[in-house]
Protein backbone atom coordinates (compact mmCIF):
# COMPACT_ATOMS: atom_id res chain seq x y z
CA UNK A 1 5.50 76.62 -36.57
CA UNK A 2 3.10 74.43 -34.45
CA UNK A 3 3.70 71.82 -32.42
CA UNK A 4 2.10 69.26 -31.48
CA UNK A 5 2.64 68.29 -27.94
CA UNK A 6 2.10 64.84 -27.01
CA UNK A 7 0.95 63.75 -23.59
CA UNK A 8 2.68 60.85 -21.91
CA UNK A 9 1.01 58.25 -20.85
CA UNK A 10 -0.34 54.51 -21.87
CA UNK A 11 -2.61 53.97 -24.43
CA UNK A 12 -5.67 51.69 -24.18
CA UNK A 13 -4.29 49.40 -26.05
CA UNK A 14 -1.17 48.55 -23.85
CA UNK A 15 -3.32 49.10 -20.72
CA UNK A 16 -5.27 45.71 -21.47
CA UNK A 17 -2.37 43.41 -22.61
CA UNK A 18 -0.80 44.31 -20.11
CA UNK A 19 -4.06 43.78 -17.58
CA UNK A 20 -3.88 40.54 -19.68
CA UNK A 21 -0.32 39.02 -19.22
CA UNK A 22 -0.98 39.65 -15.68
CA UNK A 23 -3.85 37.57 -15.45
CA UNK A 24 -2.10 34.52 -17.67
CA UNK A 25 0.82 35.04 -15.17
CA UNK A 26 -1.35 34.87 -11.72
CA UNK A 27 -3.74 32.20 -13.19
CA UNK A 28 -0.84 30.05 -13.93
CA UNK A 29 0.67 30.59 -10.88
CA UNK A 30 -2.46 29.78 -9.35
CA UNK A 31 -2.56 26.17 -11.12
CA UNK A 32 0.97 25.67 -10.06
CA UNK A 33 0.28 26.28 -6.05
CA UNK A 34 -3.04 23.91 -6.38
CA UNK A 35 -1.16 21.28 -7.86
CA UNK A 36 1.76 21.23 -5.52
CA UNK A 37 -0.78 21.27 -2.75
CA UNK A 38 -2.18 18.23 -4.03
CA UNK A 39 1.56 16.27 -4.44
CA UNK A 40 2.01 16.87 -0.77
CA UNK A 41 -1.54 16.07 0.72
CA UNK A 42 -0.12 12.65 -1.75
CA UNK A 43 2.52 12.59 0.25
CA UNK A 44 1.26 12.77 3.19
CA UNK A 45 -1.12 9.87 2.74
CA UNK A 46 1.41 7.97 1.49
CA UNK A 47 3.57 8.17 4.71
CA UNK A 48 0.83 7.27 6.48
CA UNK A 49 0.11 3.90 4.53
CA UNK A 50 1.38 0.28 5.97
CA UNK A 51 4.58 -0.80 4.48
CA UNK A 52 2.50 -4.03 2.78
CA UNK A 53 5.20 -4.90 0.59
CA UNK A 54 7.97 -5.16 3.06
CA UNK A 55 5.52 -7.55 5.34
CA UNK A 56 4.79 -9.21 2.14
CA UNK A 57 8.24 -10.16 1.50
CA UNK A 58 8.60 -10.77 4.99
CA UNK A 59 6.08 -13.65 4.58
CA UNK A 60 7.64 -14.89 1.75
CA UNK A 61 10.84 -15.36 3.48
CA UNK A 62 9.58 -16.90 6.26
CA UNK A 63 6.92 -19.75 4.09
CA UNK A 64 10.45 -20.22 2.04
CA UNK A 65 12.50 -21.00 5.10
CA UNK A 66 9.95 -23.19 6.96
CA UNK A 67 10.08 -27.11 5.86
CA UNK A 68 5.76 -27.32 6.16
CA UNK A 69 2.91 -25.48 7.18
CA UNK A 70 -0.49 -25.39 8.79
CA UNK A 71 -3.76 -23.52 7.60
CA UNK A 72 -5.96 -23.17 11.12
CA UNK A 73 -9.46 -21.87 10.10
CA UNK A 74 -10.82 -19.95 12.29
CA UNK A 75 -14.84 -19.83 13.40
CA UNK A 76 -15.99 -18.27 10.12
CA UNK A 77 -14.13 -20.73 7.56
CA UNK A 78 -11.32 -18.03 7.38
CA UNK A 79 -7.73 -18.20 8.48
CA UNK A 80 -7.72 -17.85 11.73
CA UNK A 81 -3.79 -18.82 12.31
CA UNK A 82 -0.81 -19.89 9.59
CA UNK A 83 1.87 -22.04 11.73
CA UNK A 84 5.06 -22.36 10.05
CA UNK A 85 7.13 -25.29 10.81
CA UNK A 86 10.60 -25.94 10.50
CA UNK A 87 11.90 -22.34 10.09
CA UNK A 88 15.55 -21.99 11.16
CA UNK A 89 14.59 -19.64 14.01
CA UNK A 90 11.38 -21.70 15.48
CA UNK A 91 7.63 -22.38 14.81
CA UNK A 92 6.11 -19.07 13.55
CA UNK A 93 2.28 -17.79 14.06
CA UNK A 94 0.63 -15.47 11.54
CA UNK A 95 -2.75 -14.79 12.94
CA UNK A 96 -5.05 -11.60 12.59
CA UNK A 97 -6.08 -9.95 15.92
CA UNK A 98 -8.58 -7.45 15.22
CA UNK A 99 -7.10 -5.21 12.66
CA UNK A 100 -3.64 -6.45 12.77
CA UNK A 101 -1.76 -8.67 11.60
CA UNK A 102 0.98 -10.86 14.00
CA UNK A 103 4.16 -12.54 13.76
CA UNK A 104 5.12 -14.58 16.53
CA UNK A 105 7.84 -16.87 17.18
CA UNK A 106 8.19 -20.05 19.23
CA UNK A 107 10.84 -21.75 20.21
CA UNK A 108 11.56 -25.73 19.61
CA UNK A 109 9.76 -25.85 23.36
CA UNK A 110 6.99 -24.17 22.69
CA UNK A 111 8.27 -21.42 24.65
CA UNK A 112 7.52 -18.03 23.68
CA UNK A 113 10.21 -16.14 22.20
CA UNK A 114 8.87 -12.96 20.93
CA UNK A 115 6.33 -10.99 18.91
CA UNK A 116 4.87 -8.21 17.05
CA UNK A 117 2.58 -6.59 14.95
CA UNK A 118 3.51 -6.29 11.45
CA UNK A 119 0.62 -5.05 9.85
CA UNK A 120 -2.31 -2.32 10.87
CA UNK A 121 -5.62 -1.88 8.72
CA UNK A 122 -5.52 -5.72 7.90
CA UNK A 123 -9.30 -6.25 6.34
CA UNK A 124 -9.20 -9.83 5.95
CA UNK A 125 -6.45 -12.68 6.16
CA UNK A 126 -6.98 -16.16 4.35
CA UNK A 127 -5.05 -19.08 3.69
CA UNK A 128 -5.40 -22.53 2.42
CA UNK A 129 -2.94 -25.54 1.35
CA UNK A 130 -3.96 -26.02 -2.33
CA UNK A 131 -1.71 -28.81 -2.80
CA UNK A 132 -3.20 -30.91 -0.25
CA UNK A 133 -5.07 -33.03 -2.44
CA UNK A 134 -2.06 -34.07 -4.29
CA UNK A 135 0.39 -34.44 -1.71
CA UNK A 136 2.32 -31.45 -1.95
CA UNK A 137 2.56 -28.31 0.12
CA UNK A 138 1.39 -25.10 -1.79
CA UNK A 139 -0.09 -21.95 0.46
CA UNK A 140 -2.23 -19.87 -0.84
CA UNK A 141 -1.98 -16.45 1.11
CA UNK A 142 -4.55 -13.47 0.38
CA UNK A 143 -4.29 -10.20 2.96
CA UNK A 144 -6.65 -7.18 2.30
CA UNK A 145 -5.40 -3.91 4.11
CA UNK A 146 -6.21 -0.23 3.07
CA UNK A 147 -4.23 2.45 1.90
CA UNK A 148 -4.31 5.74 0.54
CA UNK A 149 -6.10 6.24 -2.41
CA UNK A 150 -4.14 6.65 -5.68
CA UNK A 151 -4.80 9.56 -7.64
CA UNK A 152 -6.11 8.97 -11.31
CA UNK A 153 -5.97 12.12 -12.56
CA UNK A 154 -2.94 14.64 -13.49
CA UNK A 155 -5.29 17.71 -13.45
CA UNK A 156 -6.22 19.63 -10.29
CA UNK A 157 -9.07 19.05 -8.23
CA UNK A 158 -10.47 20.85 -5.66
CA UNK A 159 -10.26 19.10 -2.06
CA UNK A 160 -14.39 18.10 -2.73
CA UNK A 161 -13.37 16.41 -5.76
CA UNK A 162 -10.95 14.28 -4.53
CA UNK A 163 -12.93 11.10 -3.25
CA UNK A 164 -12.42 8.63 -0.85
CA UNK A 165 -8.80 9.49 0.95
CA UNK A 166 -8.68 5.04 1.48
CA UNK A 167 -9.00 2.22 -0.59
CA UNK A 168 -8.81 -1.65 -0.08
CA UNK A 169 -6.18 -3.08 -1.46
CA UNK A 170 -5.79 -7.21 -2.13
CA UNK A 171 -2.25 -9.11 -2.48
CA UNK A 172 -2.87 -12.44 -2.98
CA UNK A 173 0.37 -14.99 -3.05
CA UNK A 174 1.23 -18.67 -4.05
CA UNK A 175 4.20 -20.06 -2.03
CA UNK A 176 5.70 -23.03 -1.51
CA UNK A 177 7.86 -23.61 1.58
CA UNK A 178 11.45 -25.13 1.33
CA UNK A 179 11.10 -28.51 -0.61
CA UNK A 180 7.02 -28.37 -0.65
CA UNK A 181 6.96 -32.22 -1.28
CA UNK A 182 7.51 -31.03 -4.79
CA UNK A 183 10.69 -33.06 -4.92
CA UNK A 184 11.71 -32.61 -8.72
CA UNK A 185 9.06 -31.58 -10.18
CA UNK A 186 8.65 -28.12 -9.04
């Protein structure tokens, strides 16, 4: 009788899938570990980013709750100041100092009762009364600030790739404050 004795061992054969499935598993892994990099370098421009929408709503309140306004152009034709009058709480400023934009209140005396910045990495600040012409009161309020870019694409890039880490970003709003000389009309 002869036997054959067989060696153990791997072929060749299950050597290289196996070499393969390795490589799907580690290059998978790899995508998985640059993409969640990239959600929190995301995240961490987006913590850094102005809370725009809260001061925008914060202006809206306030152009709702005052009875008129004044536009103040400032040297260059721009908006230099926004004067709210008739607000339950006092006169309120807008105005851009530098690179921020301010909120400040005054009382019926003209005292000053308080203020603060509400907005930093303001590029520009306009307003104008659009309904002046017709005898109504109708602001139109534009504010340019930056923030962190937005990511357009769902694929991986490496940190070169990426672009700018800002962009500008422009909110422009129509508001009328309370009554506008709109009367019924509005």
């Amino acid at each position: 009788m002869s036997t054959v004795r067989r060696q153990a061992g791997f072929t060749l054969v299950e050597l290289l899938i196996s070499f393969l499935l390795v490589i799907l598993a580690l290059a998978l892994a790899g995508q998985l570990l640059m993409e969640t990099q990239q959600m929190f370098v995301d995240a961490g421009r987006e913590q850094l980013d102005p809370a725009a929408s809260l001061v925008i709503a914060r202006i809206r309140g306030d152009v709702l709750a005052a009875s008129s306004f004044a536009a103040v152009p400032d040297s260059l034709g721009g908006c230099g100041q926004l004067w709210l009058q008739g607000h339950p709480q006092g006169t309120v400023l807008y105005q851009k100092v530098g690179g921020q934009l301010r909120r400040s209140l005054f009382a019926p005396d003209g005292a000053l009762q308080g203020g603060n910045t509400l907005l930093r990495g303001l590029g520009a600040w306009g307003c104008s009364d659009l309904g002046g012409a017709l005898g109504h009161q109708l602001l139109r309020l534009q504010l340019t600030y930056r923030r962190s870019r937005v990511r357009r694409s769902p694929l991986p890039l490496l940190p070169a790739q990426w672009g700018p880490a800002a962009e500008d970003r422009t909110e422009t709003l129509f508001l009328a404050p309370r009554g506008g000389g709109f009367g019924s009309q509005w």
